[in-house]
Protein backbone atom coordinates (compact mmCIF):
# COMPACT_ATOMS: atom_id res chain seq x y z
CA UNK A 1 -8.39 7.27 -35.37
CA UNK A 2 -5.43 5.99 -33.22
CA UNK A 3 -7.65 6.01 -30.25
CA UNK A 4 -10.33 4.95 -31.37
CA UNK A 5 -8.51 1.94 -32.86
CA UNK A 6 -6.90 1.18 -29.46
CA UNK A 7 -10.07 1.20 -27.18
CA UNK A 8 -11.48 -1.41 -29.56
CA UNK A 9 -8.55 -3.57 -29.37
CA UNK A 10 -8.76 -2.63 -25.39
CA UNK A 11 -12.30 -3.76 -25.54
CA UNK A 12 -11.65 -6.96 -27.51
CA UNK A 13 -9.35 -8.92 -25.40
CA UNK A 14 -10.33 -11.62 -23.39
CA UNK A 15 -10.28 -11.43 -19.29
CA UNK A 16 -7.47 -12.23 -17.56
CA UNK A 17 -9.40 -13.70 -14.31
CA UNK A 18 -8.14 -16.81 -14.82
CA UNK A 19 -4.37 -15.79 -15.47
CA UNK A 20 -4.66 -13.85 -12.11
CA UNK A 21 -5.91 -16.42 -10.52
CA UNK A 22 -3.57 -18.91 -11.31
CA UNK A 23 -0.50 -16.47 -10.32
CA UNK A 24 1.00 -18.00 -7.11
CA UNK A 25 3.29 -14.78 -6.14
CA UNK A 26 3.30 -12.04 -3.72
CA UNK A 27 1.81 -8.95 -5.84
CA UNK A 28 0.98 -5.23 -4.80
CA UNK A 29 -1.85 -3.44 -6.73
CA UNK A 30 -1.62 0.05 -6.19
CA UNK A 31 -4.52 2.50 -7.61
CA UNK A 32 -5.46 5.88 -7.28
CA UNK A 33 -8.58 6.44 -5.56
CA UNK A 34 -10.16 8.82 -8.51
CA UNK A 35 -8.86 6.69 -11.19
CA UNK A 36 -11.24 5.99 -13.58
CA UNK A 37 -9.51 3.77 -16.32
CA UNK A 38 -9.09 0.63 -13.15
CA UNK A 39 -11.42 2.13 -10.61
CA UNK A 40 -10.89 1.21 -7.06
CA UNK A 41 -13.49 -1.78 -7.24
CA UNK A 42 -11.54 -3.16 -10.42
CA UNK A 43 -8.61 -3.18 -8.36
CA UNK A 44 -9.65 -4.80 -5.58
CA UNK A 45 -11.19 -7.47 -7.94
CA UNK A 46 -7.78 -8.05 -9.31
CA UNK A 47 -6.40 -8.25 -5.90
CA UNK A 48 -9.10 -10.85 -5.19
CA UNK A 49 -7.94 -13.02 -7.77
CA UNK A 50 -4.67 -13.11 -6.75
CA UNK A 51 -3.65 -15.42 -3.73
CA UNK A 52 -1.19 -13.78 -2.29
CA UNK A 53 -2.29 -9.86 -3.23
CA UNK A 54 -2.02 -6.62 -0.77
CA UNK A 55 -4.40 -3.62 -2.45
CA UNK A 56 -3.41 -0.12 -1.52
CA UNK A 57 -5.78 3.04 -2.63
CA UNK A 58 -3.74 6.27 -3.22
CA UNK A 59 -6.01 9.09 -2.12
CA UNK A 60 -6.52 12.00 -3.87
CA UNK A 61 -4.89 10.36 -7.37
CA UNK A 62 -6.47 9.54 -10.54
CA UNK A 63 -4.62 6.83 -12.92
CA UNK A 64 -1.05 8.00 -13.03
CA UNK A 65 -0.92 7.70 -9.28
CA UNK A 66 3.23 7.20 -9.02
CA UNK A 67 2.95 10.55 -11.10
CA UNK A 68 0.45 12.24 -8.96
CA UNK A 69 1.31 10.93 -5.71
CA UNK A 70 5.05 9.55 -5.93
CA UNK A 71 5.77 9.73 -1.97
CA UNK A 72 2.51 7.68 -1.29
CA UNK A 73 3.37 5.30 -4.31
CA UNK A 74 6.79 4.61 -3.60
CA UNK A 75 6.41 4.22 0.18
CA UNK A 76 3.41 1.11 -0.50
CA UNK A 77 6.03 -0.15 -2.98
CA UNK A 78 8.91 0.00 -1.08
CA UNK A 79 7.10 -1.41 2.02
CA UNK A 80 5.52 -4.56 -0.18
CA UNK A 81 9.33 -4.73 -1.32
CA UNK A 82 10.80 -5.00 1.95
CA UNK A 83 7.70 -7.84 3.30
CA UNK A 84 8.74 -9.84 0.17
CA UNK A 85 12.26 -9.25 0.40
């Protein structure tokens, strides 16, 4: 019942296109390449929105990617840390 209650709310909010758009700030999105609760191509249309946005894939992780792959993860983090830094 939980769950179900949750994807409804999940599937009841309005987009956020134009919030992402409007951002005007260096941003990272990082996603596993098998994840398939914000595929790859949901990603990269997030990263499109954004103006200043860097998209990194994680190969071989699913949606817990900093959990699957933490070396991968925290070396794109760290490295869009250091650019912005």
């Amino acid at each position: 019942e939980g769950t179900a209650c949750m994807l409804e709310a999940m599937a009841a909010r309005p987009s956020s296109d134009a919030t992402l758009a409007a951002l005007d700030i260096p941003a990272c999105v990082l996603v596993g390449e098998h994840d398939a609760l914000t595929p790859p191509s949901e990603a990269a249309h997030m990263a499109g929105l954004l103006r200043h946005a860097e998209l990194r894939v994680i190969p071989d992780a699913g949606h817990l990617s900093n959990l699957e792959a933490p070396d991968v993860f925290n070396a794109h983090l760290r490295g869009f840390l250091a650019a912005i830094a």
